[in-house]
N, C-alpha and C. Protein backbone atom coordinates (compact mmCIF):
# COMPACT_ATOMS: atom_id res chain seq x y z
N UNK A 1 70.74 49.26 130.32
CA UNK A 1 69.81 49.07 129.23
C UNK A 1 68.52 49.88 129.45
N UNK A 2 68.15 50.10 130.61
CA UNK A 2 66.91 50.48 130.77
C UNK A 2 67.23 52.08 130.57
N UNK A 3 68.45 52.95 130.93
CA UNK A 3 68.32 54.21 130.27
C UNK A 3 68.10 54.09 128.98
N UNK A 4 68.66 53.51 127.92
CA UNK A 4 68.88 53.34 126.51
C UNK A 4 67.85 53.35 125.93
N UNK A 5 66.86 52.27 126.47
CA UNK A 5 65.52 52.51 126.38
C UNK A 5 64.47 53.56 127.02
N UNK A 6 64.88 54.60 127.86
CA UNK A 6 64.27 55.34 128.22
C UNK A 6 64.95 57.18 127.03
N UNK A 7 65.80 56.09 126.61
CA UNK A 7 65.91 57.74 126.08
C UNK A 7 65.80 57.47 124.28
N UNK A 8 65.48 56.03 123.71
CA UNK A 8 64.66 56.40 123.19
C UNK A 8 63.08 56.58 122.66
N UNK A 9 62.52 56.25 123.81
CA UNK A 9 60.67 56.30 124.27
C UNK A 9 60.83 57.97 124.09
N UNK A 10 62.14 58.39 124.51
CA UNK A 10 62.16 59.96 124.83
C UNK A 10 62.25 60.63 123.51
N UNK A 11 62.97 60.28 122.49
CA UNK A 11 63.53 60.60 120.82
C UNK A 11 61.77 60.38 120.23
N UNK A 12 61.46 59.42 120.49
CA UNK A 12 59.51 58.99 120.12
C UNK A 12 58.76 59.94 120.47
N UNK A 13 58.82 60.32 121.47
CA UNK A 13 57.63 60.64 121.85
C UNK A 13 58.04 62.63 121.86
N UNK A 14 59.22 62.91 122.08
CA UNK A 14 59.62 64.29 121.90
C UNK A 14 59.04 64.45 119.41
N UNK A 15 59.81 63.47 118.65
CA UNK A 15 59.86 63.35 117.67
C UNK A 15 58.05 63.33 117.08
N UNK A 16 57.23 62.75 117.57
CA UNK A 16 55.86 62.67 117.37
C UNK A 16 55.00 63.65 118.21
N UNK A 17 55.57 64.61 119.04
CA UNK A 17 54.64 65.30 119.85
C UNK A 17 54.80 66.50 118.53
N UNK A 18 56.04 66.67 118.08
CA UNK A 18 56.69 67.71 117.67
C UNK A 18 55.73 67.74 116.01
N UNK A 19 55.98 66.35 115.76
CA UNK A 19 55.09 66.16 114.12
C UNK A 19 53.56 66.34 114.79
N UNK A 20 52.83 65.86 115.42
CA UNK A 20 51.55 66.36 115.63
C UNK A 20 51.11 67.47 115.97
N UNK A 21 52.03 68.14 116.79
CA UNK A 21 51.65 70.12 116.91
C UNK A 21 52.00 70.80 115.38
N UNK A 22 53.08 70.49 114.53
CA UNK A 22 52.73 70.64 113.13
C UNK A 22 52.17 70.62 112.23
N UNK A 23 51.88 68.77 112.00
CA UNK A 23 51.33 68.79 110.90
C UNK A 23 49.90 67.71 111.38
N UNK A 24 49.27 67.73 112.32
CA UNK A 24 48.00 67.38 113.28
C UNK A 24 48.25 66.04 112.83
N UNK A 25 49.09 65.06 112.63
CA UNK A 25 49.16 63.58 112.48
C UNK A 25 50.56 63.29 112.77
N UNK A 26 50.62 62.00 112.76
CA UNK A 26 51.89 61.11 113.23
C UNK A 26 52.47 60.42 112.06
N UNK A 27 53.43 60.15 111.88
CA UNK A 27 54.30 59.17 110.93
C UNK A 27 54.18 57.66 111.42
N UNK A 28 53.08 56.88 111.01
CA UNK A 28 53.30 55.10 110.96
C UNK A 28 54.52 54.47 110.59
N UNK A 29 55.29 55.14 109.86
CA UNK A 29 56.70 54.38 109.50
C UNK A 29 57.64 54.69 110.45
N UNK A 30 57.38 56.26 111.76
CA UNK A 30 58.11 56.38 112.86
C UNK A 30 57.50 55.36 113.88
N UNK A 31 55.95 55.58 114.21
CA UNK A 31 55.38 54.30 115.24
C UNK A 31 55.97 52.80 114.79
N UNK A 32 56.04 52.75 113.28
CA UNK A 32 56.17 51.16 112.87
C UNK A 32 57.49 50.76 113.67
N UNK A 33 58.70 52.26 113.59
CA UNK A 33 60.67 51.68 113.63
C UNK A 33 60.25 51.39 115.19
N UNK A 34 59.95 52.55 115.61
CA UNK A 34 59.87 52.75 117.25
C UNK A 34 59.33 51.58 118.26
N UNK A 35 58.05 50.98 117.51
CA UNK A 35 57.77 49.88 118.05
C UNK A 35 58.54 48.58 118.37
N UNK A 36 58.68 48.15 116.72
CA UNK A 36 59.64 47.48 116.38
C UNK A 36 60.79 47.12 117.59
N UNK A 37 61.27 48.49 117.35
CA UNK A 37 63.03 48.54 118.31
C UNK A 37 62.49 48.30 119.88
N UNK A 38 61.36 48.56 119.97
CA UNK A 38 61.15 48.61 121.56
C UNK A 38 60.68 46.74 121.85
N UNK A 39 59.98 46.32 120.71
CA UNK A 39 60.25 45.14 120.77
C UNK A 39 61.01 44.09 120.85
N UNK A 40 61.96 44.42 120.19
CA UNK A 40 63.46 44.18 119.56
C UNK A 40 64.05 44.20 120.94
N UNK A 41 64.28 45.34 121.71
CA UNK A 41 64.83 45.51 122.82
C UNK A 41 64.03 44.58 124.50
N UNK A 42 63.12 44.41 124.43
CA UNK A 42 61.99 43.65 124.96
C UNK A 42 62.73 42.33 124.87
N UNK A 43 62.63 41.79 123.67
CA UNK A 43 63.78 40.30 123.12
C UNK A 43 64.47 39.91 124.05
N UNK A 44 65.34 41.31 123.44
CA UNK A 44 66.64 40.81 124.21
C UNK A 44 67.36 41.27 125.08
N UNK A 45 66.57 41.89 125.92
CA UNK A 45 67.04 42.53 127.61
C UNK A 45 65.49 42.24 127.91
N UNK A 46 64.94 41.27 128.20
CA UNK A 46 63.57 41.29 128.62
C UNK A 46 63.60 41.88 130.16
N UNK A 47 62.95 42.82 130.32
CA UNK A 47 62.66 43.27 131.94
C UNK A 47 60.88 43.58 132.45
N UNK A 48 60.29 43.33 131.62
CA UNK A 48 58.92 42.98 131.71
C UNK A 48 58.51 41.98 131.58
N UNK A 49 57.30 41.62 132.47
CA UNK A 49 56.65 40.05 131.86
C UNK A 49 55.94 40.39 130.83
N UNK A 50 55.58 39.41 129.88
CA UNK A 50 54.44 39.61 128.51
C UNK A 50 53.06 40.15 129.31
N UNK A 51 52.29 39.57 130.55
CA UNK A 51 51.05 40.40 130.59
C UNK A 51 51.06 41.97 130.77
N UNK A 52 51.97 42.28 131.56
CA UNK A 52 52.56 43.95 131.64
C UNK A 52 52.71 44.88 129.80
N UNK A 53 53.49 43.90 129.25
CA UNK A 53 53.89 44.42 128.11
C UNK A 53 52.70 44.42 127.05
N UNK A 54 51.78 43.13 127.00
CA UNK A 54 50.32 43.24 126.45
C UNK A 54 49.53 44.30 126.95
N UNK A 55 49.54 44.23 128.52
CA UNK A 55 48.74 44.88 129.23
C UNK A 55 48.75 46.75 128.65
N UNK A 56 49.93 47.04 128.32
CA UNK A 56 50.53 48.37 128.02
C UNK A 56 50.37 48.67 126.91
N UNK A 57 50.44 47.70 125.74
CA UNK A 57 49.97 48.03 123.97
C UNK A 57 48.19 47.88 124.11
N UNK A 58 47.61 46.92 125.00
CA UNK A 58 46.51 47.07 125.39
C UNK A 58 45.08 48.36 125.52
N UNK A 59 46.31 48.91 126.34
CA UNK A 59 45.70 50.56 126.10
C UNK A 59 45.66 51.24 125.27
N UNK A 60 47.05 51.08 124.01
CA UNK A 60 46.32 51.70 122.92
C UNK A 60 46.14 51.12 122.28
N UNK A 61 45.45 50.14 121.87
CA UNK A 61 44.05 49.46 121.58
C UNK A 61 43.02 49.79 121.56
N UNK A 62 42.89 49.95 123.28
CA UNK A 62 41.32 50.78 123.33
C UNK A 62 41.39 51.75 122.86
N UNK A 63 42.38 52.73 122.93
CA UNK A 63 41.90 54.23 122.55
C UNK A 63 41.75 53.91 121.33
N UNK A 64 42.59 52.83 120.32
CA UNK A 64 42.44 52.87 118.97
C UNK A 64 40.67 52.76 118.53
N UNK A 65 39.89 51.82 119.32
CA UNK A 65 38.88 51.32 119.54
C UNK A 65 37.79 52.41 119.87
N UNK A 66 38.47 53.20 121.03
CA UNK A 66 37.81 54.33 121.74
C UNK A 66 37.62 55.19 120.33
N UNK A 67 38.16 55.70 119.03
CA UNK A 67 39.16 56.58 117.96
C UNK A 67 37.73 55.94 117.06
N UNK A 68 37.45 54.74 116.99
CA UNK A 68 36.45 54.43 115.68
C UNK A 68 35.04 54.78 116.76
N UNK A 69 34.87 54.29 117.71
CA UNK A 69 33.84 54.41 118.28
C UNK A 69 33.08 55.55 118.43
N UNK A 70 34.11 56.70 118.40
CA UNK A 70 33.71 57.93 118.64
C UNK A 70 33.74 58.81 117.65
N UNK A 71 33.87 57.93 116.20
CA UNK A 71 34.17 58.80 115.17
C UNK A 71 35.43 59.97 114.67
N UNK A 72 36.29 59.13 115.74
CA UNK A 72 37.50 60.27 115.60
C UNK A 72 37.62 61.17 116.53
N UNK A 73 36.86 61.12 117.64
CA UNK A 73 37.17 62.46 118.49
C UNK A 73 38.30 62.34 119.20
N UNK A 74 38.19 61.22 119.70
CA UNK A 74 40.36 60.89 119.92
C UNK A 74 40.79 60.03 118.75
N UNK A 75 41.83 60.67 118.38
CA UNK A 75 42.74 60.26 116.77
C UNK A 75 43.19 59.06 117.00
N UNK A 76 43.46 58.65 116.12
CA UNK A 76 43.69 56.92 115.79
C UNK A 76 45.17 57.13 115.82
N UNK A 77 45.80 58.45 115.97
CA UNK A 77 47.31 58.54 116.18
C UNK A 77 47.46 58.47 117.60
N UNK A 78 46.44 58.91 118.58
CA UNK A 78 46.64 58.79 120.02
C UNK A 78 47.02 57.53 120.29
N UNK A 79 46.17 56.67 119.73
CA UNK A 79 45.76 54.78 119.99
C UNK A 79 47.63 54.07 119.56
N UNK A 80 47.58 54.74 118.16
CA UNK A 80 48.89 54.40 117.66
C UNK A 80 50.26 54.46 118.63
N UNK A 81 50.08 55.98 119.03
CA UNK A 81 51.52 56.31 120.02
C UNK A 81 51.08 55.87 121.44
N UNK A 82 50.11 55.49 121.81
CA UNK A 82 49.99 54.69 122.97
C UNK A 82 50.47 53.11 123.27
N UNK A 83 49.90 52.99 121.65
CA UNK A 83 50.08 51.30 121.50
C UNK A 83 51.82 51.31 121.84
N UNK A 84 52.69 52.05 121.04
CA UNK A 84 54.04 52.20 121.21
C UNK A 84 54.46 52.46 122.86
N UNK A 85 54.14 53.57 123.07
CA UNK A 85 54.62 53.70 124.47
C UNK A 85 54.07 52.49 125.11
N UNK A 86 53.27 51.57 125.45
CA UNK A 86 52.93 50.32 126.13
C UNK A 86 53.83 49.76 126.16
N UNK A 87 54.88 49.88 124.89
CA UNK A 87 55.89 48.15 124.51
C UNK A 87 57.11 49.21 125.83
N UNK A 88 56.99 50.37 125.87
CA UNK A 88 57.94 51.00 126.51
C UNK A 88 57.96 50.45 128.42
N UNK A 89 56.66 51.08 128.24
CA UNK A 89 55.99 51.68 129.53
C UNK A 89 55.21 50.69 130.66
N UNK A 90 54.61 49.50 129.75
CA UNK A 90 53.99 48.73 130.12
C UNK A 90 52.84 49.37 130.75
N UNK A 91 52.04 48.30 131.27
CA UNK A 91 50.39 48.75 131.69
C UNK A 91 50.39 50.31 132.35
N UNK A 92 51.12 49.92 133.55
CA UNK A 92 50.78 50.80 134.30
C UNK A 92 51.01 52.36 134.28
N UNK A 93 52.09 51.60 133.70
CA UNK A 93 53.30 53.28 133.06
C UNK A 93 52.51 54.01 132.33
N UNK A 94 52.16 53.17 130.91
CA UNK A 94 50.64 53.52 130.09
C UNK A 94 50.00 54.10 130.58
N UNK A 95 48.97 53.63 131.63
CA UNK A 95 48.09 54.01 132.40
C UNK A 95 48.08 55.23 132.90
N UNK A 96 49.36 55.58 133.65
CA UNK A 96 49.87 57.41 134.03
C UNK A 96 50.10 58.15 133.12
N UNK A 97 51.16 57.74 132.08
CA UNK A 97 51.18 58.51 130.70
C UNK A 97 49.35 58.84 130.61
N UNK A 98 48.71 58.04 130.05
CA UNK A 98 47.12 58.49 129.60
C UNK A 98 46.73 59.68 130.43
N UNK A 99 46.47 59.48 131.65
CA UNK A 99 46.33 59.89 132.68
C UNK A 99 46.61 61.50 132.60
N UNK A 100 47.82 61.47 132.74
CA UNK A 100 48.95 62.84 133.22
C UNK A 100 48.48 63.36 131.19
N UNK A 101 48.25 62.90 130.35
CA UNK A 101 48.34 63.17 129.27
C UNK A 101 46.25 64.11 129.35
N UNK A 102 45.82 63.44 129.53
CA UNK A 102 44.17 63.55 129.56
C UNK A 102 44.35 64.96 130.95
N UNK A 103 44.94 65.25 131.96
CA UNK A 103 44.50 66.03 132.43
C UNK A 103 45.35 67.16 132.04
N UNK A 104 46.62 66.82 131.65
CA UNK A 104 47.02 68.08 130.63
C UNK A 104 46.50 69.41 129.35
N UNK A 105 46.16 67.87 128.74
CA UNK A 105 44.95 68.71 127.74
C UNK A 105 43.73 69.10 128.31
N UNK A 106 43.01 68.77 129.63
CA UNK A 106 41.88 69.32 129.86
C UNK A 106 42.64 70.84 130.92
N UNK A 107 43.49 70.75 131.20
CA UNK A 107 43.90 71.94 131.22
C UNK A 107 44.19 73.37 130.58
N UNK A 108 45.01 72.74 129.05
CA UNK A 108 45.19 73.59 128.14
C UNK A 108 43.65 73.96 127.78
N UNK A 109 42.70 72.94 128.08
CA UNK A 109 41.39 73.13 126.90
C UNK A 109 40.85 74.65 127.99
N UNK A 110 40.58 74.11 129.01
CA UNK A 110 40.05 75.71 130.00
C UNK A 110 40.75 76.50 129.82
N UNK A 111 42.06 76.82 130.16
CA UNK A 111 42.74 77.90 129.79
C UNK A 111 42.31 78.76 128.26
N UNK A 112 42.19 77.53 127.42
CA UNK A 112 41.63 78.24 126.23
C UNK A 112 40.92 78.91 126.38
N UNK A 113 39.56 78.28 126.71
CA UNK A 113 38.06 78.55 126.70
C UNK A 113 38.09 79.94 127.96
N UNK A 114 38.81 79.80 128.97
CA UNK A 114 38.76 81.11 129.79
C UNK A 114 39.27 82.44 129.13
N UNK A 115 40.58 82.42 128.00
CA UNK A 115 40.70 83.29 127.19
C UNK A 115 40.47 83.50 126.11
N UNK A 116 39.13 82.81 125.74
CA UNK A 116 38.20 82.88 124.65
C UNK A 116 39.09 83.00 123.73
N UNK A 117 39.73 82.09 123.51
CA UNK A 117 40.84 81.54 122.59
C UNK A 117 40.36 80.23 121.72
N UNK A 118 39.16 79.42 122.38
CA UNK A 118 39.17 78.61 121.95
C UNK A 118 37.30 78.65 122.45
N UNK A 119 36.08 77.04 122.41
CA UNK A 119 35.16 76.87 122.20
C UNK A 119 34.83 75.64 122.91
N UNK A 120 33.87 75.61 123.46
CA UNK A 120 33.79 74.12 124.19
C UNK A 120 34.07 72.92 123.15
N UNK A 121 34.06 73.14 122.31
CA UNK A 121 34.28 72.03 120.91
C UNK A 121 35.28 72.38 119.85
N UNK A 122 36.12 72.83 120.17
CA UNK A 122 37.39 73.36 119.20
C UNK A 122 38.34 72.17 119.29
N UNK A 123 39.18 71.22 118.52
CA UNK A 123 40.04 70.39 118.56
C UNK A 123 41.04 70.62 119.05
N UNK A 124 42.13 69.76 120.13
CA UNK A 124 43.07 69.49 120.68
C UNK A 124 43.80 69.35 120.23
């Protein structure tokens, strides 16, 4: 069960990386199924405890939180596909995803800015 569920966190998150380098937003009716099923699957192969699994939609929460606070400078789609990957990933998993996700893009962002490709303030 736990591949089944790892491959489709994988269909999510390949499927929404792919719509946001397109069209700079996410599909709520894909976060809505995706959640859903990961909940659904949660049910009924439970292999997390509920504080892990709170703990993990938790995070995107904040960013959702982090998303109004800051006027949008991290998208309320980040918060969204985080909140999802949590029901996956749980806290901690979350936690590295963010992580490995935040120093990725501050990678791509220098690379930009070193080939004056991009601006200390150009969007991600």
């Amino acid at each position: 069960m736990e591949k089944i569920r790892a491959i489709i966190f994988l269909i999510f998150i390949l499927l929404e990386g792919i719509r946001d380098l397109h069209k700079r937003k996410i599909s709520l009716v894909s976060v809505s199924a995706f959640g859903s099923l990961g909940i659904l699957l949660q049910c009924t192969h439970w292999s997390e405890n509920w504080m892990n699994l709170l703990g993990g939609i938790g995070v995107g929460a904040a960013v959702l939180l982090l998303a109004k606070i800051t006027k949008e400078k991290i998208g309320y789609g980040d918060g969204w596909v985080l909140m999802v990957s949590g029901i996956y990933l749980g806290f901690y998993g979350n936690l590295v995803l963010l992580a490995y996700s935040l120093m990725a893009t501050s990678a791509v962002a220098i690379l930009l800015i070193v080939l004056k490709k991009a601006k200390k303030n150009t969007e991600l």
